[in-house]
Protein backbone atom coordinates (compact mmCIF):
# COMPACT_ATOMS: atom_id res chain seq x y z
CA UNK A 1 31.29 -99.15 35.04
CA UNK A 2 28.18 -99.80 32.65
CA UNK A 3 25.18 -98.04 32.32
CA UNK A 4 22.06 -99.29 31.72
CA UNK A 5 20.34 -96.29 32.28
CA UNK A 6 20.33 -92.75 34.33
CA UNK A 7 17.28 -91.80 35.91
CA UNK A 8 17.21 -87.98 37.64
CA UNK A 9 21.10 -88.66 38.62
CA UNK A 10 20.94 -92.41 39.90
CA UNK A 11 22.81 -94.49 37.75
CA UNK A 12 21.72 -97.98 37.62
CA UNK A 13 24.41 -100.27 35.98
CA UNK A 14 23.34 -102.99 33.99
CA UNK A 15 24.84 -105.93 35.83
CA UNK A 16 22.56 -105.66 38.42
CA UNK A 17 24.59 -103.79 41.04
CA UNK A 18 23.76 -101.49 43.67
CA UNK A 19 22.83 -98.15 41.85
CA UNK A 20 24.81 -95.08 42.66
CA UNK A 21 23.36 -92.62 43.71
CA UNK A 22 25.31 -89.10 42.08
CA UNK A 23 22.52 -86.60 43.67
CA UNK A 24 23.45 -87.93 47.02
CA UNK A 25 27.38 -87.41 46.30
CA UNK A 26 26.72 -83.78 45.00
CA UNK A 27 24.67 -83.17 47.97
CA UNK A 28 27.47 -83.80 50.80
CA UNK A 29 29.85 -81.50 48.09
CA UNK A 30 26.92 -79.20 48.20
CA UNK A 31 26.52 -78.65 51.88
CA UNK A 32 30.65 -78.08 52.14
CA UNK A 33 30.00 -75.25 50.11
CA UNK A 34 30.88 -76.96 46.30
CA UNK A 35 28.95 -73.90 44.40
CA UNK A 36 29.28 -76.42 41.11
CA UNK A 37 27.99 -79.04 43.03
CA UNK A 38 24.85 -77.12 43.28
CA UNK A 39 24.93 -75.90 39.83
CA UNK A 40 24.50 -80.08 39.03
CA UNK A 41 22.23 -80.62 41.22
CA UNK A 42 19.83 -77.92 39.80
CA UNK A 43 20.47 -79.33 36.43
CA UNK A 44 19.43 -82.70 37.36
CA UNK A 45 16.47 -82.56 39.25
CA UNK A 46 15.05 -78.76 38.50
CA UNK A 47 12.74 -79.92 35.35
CA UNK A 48 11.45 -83.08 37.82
CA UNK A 49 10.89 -81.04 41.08
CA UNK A 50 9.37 -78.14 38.78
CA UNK A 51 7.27 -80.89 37.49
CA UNK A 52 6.40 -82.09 41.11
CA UNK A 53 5.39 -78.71 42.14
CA UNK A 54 2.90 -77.41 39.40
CA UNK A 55 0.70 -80.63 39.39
CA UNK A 56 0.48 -79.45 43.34
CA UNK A 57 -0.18 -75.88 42.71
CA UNK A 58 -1.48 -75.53 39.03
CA UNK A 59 0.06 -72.00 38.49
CA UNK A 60 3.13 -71.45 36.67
CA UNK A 61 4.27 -68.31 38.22
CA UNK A 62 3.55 -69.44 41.82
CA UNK A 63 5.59 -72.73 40.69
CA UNK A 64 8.45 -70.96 39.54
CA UNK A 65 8.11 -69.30 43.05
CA UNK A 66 8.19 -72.00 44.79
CA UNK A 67 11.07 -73.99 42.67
CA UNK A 68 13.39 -71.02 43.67
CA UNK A 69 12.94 -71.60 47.33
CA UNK A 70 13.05 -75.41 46.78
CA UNK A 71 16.77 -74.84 45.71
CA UNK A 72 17.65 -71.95 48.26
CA UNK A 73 16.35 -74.48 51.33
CA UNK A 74 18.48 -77.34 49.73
CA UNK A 75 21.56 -74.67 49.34
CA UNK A 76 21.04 -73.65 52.97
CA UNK A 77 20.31 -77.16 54.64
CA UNK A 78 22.45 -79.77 52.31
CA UNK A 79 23.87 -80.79 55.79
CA UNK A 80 21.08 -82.19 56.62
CA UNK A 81 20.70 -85.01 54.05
CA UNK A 82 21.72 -88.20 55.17
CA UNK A 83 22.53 -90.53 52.89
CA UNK A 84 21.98 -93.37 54.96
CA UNK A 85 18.10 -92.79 55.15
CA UNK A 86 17.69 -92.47 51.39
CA UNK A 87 18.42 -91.24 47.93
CA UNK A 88 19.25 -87.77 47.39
CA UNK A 89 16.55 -87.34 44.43
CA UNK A 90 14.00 -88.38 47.28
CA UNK A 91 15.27 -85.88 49.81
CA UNK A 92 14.92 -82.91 47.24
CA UNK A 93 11.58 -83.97 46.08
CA UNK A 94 10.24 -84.52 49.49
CA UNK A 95 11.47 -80.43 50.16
CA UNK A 96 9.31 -79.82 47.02
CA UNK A 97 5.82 -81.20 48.06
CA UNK A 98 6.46 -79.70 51.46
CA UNK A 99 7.10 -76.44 50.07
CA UNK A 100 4.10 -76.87 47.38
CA UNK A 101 1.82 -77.93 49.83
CA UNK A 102 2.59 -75.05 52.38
CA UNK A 103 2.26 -72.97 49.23
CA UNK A 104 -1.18 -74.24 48.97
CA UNK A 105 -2.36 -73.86 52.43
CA UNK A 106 -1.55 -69.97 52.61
CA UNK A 107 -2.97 -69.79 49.41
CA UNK A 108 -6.20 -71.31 50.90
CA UNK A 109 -6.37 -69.98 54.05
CA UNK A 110 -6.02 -66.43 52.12
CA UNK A 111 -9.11 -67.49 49.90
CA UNK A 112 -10.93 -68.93 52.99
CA UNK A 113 -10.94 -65.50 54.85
CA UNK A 114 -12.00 -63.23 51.78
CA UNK A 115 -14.84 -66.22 51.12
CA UNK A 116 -15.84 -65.82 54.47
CA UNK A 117 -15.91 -62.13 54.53
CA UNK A 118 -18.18 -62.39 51.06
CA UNK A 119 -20.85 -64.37 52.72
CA UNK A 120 -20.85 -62.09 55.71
CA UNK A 121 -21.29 -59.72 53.61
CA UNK A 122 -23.76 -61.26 51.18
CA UNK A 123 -25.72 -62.82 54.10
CA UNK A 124 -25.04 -66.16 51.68
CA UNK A 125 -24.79 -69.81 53.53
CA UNK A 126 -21.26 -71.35 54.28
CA UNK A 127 -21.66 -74.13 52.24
CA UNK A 128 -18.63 -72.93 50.16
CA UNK A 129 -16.66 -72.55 52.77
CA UNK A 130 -17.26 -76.17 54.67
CA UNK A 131 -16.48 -77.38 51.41
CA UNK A 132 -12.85 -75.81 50.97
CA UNK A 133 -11.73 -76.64 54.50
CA UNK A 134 -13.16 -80.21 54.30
CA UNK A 135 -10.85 -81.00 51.39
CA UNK A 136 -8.28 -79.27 53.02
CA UNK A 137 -8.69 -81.58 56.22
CA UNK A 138 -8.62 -84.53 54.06
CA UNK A 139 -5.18 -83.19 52.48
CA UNK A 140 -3.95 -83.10 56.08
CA UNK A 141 -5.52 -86.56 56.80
CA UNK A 142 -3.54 -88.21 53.95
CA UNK A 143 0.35 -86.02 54.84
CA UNK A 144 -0.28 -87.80 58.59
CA UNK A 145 -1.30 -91.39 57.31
CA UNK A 146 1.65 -91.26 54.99
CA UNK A 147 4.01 -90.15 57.46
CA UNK A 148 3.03 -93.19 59.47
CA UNK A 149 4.40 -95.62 56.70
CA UNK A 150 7.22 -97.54 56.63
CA UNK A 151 10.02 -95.70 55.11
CA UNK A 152 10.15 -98.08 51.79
CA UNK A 153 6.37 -98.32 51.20
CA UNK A 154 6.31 -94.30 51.69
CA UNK A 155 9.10 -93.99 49.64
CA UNK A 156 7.48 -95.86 46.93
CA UNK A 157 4.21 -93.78 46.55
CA UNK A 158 5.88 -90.46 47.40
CA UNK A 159 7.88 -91.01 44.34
CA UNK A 160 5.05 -92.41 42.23
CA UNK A 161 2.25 -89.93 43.40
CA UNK A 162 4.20 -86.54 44.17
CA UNK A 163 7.32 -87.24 41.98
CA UNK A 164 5.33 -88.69 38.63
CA UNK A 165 7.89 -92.10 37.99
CA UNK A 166 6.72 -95.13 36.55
CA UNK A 167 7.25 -98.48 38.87
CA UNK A 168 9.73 -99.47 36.66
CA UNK A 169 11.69 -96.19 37.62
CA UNK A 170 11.03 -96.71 40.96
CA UNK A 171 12.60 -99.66 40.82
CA UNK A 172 15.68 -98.76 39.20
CA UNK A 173 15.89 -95.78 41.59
CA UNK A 174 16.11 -97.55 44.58
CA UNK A 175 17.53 -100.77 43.54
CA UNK A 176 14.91 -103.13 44.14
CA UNK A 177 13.16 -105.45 41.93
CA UNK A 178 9.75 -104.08 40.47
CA UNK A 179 7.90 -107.09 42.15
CA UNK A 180 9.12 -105.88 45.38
CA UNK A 181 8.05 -102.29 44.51
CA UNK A 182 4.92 -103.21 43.48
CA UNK A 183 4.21 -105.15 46.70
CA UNK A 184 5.50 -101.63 48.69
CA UNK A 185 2.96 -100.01 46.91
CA UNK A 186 -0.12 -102.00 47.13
CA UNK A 187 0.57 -102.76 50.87
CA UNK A 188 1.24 -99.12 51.74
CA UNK A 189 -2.01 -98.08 49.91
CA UNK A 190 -3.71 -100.70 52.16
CA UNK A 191 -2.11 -99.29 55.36
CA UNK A 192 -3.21 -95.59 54.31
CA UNK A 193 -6.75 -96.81 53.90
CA UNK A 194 -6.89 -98.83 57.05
CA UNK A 195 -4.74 -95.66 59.08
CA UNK A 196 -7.97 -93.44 57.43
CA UNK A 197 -10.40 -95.48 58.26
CA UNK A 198 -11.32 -96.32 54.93
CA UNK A 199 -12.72 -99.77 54.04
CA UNK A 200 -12.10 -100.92 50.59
């Protein structure tokens, strides 16, 4: 078969055919136990999901953290991708923000307390404080409205907001034209405005 072009272990042949998706295949080796199978999988994605999770969580060492259990929840739960409900790449990644995000909210919720006990302490106003857990709140906000998506339009701006690809990767990801993937995107960005409440 030719190869146009690999993208994070898809590869999308240049006649136009469905692209295959290898992550997916090493993923049902992976949860019967294929040890090299994992090994691949690491290789592949490790650099993009790394990626993923230290624009979520800015520090390197909480990142690496973070990558390690990324890999020892796909190791322990590979039997629980379904390849019928989406690429493998997109099942991995989607482990990754969850991960980085629950990373984030212990972190905060750490820092909330020990900000609270300051201004007790100080006798200081919460204004700080209201701050921190508004933008939390909003974080929360925008996890539900995306949930609420259709599966292709929340695909779509999963992989170009948490996982950092172009539309044109997008596109050759998931094997559909990038006028159709741009159309995904703007329409799900319209639903997520109109499921916040947010007039344009």
């Amino acid at each position: 078969m030719l190869v146009d072009m690999v993208i994070d272990g898809i590869d999308v042949p240049e006649d136009g055919t469905e692209p295959v998706d290898r992550i997916g295949e090493l993923l049902l080796q992976v949860a019967a136990g294929d040890q090299a199978a994992f090994a691949r999988v690491y290789d592949l994605l490790s650099p993009r999901v790394f990626g993923l999770i230290l624009r979520v969580l800015v520090d390197r060492a909480q990142s690496e953290e973070v990558l390690q259990e990324v890999f020892l929840e796909v190791w322990q739960s590979a039997s629980r991708f379904a390849p019928n409900r989406g690429q493998g790449r997109s099942w991995v990644l989607t482990i990754a923000h969850r991960r980085a995000v629950d990373r984030v909210r212990a972190s905060q919720s750490s820092t909330d307390r020990d900000v609270r006990a300051g201004f007790r302490d100080l006798g200081v106003a919460h204004d700080e404080v209201a701050d921190q857990v508004e933008l939390r709140i909003e974080g929360e906000r925008v996890a539900t409205a995306l949930s609420a998506l259709p599966d292709a339009q929340k695909e779509a701006l999963t992989l170009a907001y948490y996982g950092g690809y172009s539309q044109s990767e997008i596109a050759a990801l998931v094997g559909a034209p990038l006028g159709t993937i741009k159309t995904r995107m703007r329409d799900g960005l319209s639903r997520l405005r109109a499921e916040m409440g947010v007039t344009a």
